[in-house]
C-alpha atoms as a PDB file:
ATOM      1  CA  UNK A   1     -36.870-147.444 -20.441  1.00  0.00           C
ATOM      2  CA  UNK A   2     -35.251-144.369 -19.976  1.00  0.00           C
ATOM      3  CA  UNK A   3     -34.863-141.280 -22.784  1.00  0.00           C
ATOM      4  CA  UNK A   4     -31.067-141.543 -22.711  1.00  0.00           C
ATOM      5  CA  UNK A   5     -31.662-145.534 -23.593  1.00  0.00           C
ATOM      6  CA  UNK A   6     -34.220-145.225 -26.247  1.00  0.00           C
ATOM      7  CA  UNK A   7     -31.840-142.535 -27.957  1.00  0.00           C
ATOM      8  CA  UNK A   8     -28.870-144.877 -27.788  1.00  0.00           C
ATOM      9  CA  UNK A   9     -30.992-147.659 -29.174  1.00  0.00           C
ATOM     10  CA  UNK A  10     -32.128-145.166 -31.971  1.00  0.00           C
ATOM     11  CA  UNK A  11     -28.764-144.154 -32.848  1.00  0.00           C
ATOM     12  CA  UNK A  12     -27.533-147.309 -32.740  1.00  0.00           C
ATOM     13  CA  UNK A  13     -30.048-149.240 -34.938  1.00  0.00           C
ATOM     14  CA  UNK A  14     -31.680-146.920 -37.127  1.00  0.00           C
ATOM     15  CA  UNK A  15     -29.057-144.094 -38.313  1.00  0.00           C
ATOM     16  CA  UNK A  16     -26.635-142.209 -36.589  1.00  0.00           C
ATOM     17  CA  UNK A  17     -28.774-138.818 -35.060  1.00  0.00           C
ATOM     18  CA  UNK A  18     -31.990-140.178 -35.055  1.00  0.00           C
ATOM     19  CA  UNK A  19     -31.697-140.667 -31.346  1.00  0.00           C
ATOM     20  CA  UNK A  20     -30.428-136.677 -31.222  1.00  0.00           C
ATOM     21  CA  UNK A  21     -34.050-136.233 -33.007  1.00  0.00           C
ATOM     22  CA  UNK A  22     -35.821-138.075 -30.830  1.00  0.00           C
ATOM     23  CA  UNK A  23     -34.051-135.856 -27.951  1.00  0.00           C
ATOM     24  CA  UNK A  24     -35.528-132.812 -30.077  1.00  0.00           C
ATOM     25  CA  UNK A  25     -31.388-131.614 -30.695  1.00  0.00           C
ATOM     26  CA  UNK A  26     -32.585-131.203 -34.345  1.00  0.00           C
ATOM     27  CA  UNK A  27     -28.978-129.292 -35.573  1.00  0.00           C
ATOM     28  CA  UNK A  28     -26.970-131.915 -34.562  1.00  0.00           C
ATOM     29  CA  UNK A  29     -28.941-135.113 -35.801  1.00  0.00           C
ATOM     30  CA  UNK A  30     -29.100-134.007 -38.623  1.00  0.00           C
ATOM     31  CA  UNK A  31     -25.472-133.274 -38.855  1.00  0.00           C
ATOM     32  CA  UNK A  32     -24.979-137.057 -38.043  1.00  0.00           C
ATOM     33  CA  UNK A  33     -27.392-137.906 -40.626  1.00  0.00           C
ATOM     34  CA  UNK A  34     -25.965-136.099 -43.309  1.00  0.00           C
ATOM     35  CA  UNK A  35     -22.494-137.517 -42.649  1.00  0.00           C
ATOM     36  CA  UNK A  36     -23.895-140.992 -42.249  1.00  0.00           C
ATOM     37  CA  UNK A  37     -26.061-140.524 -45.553  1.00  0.00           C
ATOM     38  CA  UNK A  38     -22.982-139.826 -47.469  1.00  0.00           C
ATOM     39  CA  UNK A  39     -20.914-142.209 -46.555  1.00  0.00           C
ATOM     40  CA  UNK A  40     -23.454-144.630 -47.364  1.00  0.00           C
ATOM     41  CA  UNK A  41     -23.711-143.003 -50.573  1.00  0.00           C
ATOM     42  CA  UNK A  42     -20.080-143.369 -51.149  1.00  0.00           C
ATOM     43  CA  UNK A  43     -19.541-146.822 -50.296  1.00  0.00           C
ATOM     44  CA  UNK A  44     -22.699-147.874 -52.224  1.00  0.00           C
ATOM     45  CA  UNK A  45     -21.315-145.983 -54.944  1.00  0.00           C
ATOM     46  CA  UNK A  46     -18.222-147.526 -55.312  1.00  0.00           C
ATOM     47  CA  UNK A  47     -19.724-151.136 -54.987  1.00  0.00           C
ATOM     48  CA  UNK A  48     -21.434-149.978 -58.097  1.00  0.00           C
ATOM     49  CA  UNK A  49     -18.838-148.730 -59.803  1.00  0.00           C
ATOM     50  CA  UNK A  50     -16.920-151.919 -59.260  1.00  0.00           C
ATOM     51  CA  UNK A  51     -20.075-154.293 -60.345  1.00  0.00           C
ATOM     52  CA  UNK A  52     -20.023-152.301 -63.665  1.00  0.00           C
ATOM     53  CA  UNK A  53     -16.221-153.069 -64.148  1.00  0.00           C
ATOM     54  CA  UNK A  54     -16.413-156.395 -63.526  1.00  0.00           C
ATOM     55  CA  UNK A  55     -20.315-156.993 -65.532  1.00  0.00           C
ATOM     56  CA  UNK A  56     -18.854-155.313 -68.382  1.00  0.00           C
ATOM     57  CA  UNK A  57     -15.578-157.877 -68.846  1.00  0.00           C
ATOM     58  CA  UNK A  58     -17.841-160.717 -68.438  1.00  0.00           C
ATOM     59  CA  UNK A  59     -19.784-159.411 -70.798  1.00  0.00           C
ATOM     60  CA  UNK A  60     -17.266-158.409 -73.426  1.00  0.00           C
ATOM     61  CA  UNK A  61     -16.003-161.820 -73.129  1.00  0.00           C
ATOM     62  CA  UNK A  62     -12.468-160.905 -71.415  1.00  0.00           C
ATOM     63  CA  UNK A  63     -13.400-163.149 -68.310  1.00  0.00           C
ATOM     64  CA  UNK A  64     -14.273-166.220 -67.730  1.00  0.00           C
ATOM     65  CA  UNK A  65     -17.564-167.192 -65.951  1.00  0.00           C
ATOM     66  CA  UNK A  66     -16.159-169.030 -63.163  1.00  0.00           C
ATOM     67  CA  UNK A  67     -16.507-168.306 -59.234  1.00  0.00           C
ATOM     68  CA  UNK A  68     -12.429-168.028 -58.714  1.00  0.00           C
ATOM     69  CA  UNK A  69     -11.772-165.828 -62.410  1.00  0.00           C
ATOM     70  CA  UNK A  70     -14.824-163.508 -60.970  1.00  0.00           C
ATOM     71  CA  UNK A  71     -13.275-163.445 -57.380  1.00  0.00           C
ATOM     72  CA  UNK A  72     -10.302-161.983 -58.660  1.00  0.00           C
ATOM     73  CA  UNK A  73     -11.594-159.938 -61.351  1.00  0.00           C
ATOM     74  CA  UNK A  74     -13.335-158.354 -58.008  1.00  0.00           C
ATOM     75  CA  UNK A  75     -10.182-158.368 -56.089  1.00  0.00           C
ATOM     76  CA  UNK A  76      -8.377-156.498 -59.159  1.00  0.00           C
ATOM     77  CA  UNK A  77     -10.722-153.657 -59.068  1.00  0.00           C
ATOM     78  CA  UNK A  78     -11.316-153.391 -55.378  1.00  0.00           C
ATOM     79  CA  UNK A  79      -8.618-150.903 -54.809  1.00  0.00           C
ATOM     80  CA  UNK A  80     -10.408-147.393 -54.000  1.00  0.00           C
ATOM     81  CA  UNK A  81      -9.210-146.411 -50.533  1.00  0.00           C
ATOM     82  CA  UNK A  82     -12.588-144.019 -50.979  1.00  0.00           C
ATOM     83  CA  UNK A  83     -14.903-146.504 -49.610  1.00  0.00           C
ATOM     84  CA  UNK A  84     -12.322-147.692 -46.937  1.00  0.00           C
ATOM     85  CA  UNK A  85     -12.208-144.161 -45.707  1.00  0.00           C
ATOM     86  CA  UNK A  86     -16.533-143.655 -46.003  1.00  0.00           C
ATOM     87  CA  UNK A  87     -16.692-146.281 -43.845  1.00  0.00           C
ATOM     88  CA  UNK A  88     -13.929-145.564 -41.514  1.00  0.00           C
ATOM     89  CA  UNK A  89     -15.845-142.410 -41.130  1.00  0.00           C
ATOM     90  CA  UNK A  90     -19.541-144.006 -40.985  1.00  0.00           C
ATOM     91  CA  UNK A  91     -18.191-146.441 -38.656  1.00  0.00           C
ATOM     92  CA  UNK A  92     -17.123-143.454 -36.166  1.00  0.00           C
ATOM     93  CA  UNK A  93     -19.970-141.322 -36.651  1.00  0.00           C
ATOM     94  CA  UNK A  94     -22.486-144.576 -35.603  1.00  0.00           C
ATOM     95  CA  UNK A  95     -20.424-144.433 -32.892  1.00  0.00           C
ATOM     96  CA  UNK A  96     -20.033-140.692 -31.738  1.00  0.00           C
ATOM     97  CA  UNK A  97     -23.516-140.475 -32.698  1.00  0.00           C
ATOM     98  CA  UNK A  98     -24.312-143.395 -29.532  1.00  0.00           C
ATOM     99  CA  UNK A  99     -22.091-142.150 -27.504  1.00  0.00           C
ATOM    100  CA  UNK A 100     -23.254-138.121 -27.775  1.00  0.00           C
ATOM    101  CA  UNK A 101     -27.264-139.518 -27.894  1.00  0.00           C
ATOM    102  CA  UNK A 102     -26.136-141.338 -24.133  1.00  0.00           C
ATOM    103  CA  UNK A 103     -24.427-138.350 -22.949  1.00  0.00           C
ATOM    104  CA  UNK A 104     -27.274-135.995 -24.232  1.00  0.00           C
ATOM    105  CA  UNK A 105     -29.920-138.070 -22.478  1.00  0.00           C
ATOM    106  CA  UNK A 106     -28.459-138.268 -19.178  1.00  0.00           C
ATOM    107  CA  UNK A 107     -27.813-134.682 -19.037  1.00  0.00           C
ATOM    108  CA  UNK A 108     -31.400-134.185 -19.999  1.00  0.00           C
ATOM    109  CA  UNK A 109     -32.711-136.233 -17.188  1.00  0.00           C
ATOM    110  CA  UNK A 110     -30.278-134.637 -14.547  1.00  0.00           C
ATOM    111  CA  UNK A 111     -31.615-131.371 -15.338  1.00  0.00           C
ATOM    112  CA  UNK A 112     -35.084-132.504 -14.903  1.00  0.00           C
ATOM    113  CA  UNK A 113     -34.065-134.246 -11.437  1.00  0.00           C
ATOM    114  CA  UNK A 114     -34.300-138.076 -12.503  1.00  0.00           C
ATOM    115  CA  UNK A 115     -30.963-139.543 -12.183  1.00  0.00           C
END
């Protein structure tokens, strides 16, 4: 399998840059890691944040403990556009991150003759 392949693959599977890594373009992976990592952080963060809305009425009592009250007791508090817009952005880093790992590879291999 070709570098430009196994970098996609990388990027594509694992996290967005670790294909630039295995490439050895260190800067830039890690760029697309960072990005990626915070995103994550942010979306996992919200889904947390709504959890501990929703735990804390049925707790207190205020809702009931039935699959339909709960689904809209999650539907109510599912508003943030902040996660919608972390992964928007993970979503195009995973794929600029293929897409730049591909191009990256194949430049590396014409510069080293194999096409």
């Amino acid at each position: 399998m070709s570098r430009s392949t196994n970098a996609v693959l990388l990027s594509a599977l694992v996290l967005p840059g670790a294909g630039h890594l295995y490439l050895k373009h260190v800067p830039r992976g890690m760029v697309f890691i960072a990005v990626s990592l915070a995103c994550l952080w942010a979306i996992v963060n919200s889904a947390l944040q709504q959890a501990t809305i929703v735990l804390d009425q049925l707790e207190s009592g205020e809702a009931a403990l039935d699959a339909s009250h709960i689904s809209e007791l999650v539907a109510q508090t599912s508003g943030s556009s902040g996660s919608s817009i972390a992964t928007f952005v993970l979503v195009g880093c995973w794929l600029a991150g293929m897409v730049d790992a591909y191009r990256l590879g194949k430049q590396e291999a014409k510069t080293q003759g194999q096409v």
